[in-house]
C-alpha atoms as a PDB file:
ATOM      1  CA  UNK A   1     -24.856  10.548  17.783  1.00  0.00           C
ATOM      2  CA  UNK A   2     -25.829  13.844  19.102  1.00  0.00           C
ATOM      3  CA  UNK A   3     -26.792  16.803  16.966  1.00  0.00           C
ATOM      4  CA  UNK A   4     -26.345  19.772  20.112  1.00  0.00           C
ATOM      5  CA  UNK A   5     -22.908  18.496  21.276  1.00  0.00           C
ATOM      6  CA  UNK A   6     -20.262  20.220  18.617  1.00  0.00           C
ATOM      7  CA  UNK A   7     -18.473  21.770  21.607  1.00  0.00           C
ATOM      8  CA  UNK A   8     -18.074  18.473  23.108  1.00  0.00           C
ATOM      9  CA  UNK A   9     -16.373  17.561  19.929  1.00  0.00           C
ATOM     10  CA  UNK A  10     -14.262  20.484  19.287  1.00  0.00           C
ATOM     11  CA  UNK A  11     -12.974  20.024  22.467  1.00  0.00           C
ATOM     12  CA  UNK A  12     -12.113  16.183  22.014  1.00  0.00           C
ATOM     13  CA  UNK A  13     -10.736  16.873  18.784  1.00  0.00           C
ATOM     14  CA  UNK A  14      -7.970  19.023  19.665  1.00  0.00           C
ATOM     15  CA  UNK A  15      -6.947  16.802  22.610  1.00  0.00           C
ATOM     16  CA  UNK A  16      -6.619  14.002  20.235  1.00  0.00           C
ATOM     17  CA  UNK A  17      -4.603  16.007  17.381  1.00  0.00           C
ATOM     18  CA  UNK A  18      -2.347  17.105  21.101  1.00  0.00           C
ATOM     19  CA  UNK A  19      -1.887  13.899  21.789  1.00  0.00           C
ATOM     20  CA  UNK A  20      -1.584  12.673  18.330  1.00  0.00           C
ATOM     21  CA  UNK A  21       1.436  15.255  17.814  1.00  0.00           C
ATOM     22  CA  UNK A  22       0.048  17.244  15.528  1.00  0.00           C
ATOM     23  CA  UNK A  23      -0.308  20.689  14.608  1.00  0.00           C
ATOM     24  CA  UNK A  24      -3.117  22.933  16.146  1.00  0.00           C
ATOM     25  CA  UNK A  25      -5.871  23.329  13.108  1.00  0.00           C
ATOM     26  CA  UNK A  26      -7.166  27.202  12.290  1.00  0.00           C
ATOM     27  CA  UNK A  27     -10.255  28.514  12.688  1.00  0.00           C
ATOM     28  CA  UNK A  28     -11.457  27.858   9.206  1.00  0.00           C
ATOM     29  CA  UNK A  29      -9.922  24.337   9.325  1.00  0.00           C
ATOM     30  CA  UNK A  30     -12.178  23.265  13.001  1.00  0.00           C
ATOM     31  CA  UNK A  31     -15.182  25.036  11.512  1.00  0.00           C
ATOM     32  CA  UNK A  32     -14.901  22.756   8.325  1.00  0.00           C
ATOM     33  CA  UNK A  33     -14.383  19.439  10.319  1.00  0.00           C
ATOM     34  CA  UNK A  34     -16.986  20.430  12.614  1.00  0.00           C
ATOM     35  CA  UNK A  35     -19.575  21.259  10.128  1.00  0.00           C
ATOM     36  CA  UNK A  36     -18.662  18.089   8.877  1.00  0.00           C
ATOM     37  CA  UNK A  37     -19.409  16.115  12.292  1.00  0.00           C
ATOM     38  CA  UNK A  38     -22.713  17.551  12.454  1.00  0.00           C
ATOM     39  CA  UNK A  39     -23.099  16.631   8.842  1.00  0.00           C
ATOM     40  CA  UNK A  40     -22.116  12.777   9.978  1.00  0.00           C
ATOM     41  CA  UNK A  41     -24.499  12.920  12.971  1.00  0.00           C
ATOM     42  CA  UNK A  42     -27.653  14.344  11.051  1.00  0.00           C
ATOM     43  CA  UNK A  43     -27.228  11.476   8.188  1.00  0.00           C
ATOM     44  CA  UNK A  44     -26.107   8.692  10.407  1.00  0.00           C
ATOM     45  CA  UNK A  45     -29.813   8.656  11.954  1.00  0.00           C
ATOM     46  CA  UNK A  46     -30.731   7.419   8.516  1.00  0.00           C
ATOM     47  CA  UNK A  47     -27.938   5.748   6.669  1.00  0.00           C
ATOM     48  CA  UNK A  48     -24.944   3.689   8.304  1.00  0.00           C
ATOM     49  CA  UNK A  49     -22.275   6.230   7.955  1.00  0.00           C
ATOM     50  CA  UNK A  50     -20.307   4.955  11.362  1.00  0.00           C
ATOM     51  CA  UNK A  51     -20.590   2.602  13.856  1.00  0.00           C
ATOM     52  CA  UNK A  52     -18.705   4.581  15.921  1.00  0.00           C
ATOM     53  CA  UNK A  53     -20.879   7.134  17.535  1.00  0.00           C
ATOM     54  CA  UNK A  54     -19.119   7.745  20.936  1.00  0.00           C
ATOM     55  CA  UNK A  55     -17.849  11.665  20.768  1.00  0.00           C
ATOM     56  CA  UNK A  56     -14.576  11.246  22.019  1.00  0.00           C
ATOM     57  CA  UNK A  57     -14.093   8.016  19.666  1.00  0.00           C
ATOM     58  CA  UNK A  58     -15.096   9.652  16.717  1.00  0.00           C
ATOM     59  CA  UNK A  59     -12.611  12.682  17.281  1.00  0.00           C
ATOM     60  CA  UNK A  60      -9.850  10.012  17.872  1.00  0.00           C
ATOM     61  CA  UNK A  61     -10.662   7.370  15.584  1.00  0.00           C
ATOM     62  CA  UNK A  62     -11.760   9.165  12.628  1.00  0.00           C
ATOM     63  CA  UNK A  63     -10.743  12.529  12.743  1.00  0.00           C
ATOM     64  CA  UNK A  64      -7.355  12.585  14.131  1.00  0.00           C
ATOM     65  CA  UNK A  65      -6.524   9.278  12.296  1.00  0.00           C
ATOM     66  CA  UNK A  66      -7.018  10.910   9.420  1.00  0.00           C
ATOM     67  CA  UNK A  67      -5.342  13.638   9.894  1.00  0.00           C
ATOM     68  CA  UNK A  68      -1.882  12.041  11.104  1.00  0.00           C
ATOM     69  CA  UNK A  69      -1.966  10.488   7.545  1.00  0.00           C
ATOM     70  CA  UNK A  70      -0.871  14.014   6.283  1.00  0.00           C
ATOM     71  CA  UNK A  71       2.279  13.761   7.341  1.00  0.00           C
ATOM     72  CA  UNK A  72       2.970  10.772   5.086  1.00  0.00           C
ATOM     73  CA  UNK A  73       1.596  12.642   1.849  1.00  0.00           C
ATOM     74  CA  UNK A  74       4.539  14.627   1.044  1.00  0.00           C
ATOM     75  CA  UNK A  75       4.722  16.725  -1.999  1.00  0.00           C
ATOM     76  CA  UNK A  76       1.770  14.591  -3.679  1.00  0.00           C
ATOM     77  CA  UNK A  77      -0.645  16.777  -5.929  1.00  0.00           C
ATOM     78  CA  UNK A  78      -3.378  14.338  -6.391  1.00  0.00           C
ATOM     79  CA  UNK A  79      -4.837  11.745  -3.895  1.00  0.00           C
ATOM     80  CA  UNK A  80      -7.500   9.320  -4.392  1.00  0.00           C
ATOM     81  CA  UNK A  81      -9.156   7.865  -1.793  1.00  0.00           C
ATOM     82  CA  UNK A  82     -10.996   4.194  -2.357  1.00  0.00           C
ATOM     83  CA  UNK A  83     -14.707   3.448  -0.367  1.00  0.00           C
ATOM     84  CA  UNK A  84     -14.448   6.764   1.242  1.00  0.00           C
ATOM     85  CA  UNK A  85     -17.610   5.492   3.001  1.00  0.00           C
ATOM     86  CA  UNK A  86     -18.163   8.900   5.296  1.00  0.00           C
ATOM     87  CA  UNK A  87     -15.152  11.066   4.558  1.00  0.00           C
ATOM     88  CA  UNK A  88     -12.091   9.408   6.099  1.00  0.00           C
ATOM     89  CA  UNK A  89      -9.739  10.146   5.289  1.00  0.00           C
ATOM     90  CA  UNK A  90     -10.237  12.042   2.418  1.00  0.00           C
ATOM     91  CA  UNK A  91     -12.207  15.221   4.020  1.00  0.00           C
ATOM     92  CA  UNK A  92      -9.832  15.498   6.722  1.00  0.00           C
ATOM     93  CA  UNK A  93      -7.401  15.823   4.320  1.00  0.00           C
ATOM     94  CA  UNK A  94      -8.750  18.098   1.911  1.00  0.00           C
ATOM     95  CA  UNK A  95      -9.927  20.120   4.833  1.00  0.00           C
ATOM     96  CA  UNK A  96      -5.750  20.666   5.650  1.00  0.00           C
ATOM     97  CA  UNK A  97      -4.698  20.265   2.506  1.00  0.00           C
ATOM     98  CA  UNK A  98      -5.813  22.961   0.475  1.00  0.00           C
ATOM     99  CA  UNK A  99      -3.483  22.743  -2.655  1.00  0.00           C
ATOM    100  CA  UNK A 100      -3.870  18.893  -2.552  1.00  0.00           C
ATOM    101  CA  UNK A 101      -6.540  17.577  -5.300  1.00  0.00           C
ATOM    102  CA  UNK A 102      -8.772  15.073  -3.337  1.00  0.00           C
ATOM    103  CA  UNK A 103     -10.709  12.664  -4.716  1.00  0.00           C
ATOM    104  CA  UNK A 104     -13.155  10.249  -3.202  1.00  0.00           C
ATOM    105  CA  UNK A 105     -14.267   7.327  -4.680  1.00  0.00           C
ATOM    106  CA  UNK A 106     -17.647   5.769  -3.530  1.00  0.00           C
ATOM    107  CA  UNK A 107     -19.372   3.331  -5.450  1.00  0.00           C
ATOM    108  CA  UNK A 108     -22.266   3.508  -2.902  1.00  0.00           C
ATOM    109  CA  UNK A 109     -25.105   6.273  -3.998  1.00  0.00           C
ATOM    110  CA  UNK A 110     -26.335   7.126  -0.461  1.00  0.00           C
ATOM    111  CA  UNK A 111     -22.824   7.289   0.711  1.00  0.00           C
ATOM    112  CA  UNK A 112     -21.372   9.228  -2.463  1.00  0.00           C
ATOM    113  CA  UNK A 113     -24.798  11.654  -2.035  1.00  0.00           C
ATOM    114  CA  UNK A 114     -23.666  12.432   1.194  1.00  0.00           C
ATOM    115  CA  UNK A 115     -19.961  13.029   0.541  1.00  0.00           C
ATOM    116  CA  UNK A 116     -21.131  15.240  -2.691  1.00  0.00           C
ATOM    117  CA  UNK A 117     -23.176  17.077  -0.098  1.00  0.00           C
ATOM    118  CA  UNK A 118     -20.273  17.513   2.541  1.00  0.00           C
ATOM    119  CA  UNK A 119     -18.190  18.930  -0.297  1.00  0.00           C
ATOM    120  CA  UNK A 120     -20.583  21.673  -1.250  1.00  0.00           C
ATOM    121  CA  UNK A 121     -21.085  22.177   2.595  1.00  0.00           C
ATOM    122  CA  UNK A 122     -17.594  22.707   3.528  1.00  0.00           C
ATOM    123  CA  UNK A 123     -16.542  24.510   0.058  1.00  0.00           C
ATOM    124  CA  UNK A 124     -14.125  22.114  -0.622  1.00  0.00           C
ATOM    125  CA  UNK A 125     -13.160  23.085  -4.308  1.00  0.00           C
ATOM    126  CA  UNK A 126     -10.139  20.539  -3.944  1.00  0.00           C
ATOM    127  CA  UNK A 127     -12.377  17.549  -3.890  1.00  0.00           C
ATOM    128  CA  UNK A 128     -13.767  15.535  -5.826  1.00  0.00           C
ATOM    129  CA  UNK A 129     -16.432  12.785  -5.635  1.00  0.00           C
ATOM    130  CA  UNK A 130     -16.910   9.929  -7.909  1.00  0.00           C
ATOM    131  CA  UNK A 131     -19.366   7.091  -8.043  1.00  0.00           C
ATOM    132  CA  UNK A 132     -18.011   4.043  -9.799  1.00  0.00           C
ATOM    133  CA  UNK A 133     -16.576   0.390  -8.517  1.00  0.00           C
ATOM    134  CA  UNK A 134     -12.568   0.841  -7.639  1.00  0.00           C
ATOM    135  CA  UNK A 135     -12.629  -2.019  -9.992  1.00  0.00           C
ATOM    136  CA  UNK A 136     -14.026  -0.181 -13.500  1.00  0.00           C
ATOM    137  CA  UNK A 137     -11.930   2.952 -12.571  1.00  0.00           C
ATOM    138  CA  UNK A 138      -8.361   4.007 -13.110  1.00  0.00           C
ATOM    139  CA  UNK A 139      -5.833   4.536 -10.836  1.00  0.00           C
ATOM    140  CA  UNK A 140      -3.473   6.207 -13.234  1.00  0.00           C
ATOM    141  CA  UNK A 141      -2.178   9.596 -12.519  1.00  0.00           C
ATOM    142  CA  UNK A 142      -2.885   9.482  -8.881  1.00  0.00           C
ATOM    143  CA  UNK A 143       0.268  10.339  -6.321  1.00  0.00           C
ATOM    144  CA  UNK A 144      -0.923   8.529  -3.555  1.00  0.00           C
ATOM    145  CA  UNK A 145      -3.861   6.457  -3.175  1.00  0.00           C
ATOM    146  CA  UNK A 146      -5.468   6.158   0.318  1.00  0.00           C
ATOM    147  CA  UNK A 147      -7.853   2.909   1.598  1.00  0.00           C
ATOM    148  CA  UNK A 148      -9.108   3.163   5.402  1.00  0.00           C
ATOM    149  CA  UNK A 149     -12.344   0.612   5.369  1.00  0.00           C
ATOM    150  CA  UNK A 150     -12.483  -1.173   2.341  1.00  0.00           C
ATOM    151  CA  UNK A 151     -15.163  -3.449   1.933  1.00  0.00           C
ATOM    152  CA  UNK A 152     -13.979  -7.325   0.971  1.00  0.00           C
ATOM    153  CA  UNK A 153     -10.182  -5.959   1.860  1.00  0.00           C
ATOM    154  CA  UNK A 154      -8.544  -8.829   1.389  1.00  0.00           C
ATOM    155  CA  UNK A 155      -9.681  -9.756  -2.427  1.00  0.00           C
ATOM    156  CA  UNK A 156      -9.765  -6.184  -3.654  1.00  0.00           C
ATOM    157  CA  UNK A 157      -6.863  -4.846  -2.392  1.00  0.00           C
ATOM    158  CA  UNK A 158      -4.484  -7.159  -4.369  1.00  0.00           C
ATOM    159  CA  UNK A 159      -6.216  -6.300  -7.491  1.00  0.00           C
ATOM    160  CA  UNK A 160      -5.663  -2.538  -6.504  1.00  0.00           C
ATOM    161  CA  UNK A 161      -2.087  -3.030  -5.890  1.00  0.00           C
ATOM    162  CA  UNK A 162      -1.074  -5.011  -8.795  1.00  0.00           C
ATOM    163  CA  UNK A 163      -2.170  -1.627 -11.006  1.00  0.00           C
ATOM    164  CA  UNK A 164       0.113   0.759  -9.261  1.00  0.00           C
ATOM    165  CA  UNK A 165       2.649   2.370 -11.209  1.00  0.00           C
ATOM    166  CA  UNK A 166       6.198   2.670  -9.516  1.00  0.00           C
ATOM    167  CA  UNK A 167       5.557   6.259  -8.679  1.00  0.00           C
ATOM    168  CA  UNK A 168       2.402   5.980  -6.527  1.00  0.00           C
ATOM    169  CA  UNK A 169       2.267   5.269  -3.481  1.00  0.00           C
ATOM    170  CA  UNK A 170      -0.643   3.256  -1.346  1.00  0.00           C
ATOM    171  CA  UNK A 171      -1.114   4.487   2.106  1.00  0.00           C
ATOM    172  CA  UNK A 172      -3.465   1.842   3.540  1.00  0.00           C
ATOM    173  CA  UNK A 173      -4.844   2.241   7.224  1.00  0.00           C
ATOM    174  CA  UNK A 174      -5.206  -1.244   8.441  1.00  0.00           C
ATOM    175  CA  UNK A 175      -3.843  -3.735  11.141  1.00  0.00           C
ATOM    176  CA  UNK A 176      -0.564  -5.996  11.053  1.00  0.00           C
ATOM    177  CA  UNK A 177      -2.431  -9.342   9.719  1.00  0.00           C
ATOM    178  CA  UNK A 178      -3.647  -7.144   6.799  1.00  0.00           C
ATOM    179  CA  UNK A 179       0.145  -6.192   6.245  1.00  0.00           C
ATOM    180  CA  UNK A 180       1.768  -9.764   6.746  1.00  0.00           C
ATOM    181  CA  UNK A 181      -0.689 -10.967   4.365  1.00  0.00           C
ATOM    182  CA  UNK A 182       0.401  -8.190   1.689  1.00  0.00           C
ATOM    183  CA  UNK A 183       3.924  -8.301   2.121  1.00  0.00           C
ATOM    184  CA  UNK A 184       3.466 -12.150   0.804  1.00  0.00           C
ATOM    185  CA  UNK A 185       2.869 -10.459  -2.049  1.00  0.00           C
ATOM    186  CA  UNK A 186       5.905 -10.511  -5.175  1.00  0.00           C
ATOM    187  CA  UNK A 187       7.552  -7.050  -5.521  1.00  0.00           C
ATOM    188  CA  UNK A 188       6.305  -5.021  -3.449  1.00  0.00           C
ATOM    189  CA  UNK A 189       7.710  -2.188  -0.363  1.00  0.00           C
ATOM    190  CA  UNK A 190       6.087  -1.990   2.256  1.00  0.00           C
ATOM    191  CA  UNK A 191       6.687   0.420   5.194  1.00  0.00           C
ATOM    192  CA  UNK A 192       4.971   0.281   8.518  1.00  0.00           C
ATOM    193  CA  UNK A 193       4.007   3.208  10.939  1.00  0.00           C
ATOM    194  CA  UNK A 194       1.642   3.133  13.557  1.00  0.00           C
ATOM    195  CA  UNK A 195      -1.042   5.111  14.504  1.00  0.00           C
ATOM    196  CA  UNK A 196      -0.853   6.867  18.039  1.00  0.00           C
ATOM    197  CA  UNK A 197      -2.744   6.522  20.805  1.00  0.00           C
ATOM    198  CA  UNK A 198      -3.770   2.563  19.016  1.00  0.00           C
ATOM    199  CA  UNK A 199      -2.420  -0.756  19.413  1.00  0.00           C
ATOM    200  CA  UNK A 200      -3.684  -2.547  16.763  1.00  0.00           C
ATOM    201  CA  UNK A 201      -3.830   0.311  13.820  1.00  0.00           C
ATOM    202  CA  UNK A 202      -1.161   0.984  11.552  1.00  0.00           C
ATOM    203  CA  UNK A 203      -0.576   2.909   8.156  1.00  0.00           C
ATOM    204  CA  UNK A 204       0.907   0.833   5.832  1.00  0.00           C
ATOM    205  CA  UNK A 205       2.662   2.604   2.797  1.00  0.00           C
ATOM    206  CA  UNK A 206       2.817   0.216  -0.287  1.00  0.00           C
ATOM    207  CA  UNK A 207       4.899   0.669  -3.234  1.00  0.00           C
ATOM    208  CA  UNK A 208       5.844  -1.852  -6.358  1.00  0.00           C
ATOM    209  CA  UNK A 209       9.215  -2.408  -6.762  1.00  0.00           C
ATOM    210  CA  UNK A 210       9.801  -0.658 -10.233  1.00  0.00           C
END
């Protein structure tokens, strides 16, 4: 990833959120997300942030990805984000979603240093960051709970799921085996939108049948 091209990535940024559908982000909101790309480049030399390093991949993949998943947080007040890993989609989010509280939950140090850093960066006094295991810390009292790149997916995510309360919802960014396997699952709703401009990705909002 390369420090000196930001306008590269401005630029492939808003022609993903265009073709995503999405509305054009302010000034403050591209300087944020910017500063937070060159935040992403400068640590992924040293610590495994991303895999994905090409410009125009990282605008569509992680940025505008994460962005299109603000449509499906409604009127929500609080949103916690599991293995926020780098920021998605949590500091996209927080970045447009100003009145939204934000938390990110990291259980990694490097990876939580980095997002506590990010949030002091970008002045993001809607966000939180917390370092604990998703399984020694509650979910209670959270509107919506996001997952984009869980670790061990499959065996944590049921144990996630079986602790939501009727009211939450879990919007889960994942691909249709993922979902097939969850909807096997007793009591649960499960509705299915995909992400543009991808074949294979889809956001999957969960809710337990009260």
């Amino acid at each position: 990833m390369n420090l000196d091209n930001t306008g590269e990535f401005i630029s492939q940024l808003e022609i993903a959120i265009s073709k995503f559908g999405l509305p054009a982000l302010s000034d403050e909101q591209l300087h944020r997300l910017t500063l937070h790309y060159s935040m992403l480049c400068k640590w992924n030399q040293r610590l495994n942030l991303t895999r994905i390093t090409e410009v125009r991949e990282v605008a569509r993949l992680h940025y505008a990805e994460s962005l299109f998943a603000a449509k499906f947080v409604g009127s929500a007040r609080k949103l916690l984000d599991i293995g926020s890993g780098a920021g998605f989609p949590v500091i996209p989010l927080a970045v447009c979603l100003p009145d939204l509280q934000s938390t990110a939950l990291e259980a990694n140090q490097k990876k939580s240093t980095f997002l506590k850093e990010a949030k002091d960066e970008l002045g993001l006094a809607n966000l939180e960051v917390a370092s604990e295991r998703v399984e020694e810390f509650s979910i209670s009292g959270y509107d919506v709970i996001t997952s984009r790149a869980l670790d061990r997916a499959d065996t944590i995510l049921p144990s996630i799921i079986v602790r939501l309360e009727p009211e939450q919802k879990f919007m889960l960014f994942c691909g249709l085996d993922l979902l097939k396997k969850l909807r096997a699952l007793a009591g649960l709703d499960i509705e299915t939108h995909q992400i543009p401009e991808s074949e294979s990705r889809y956001i999957g909002l969960i809710r337990r049948n009260a």
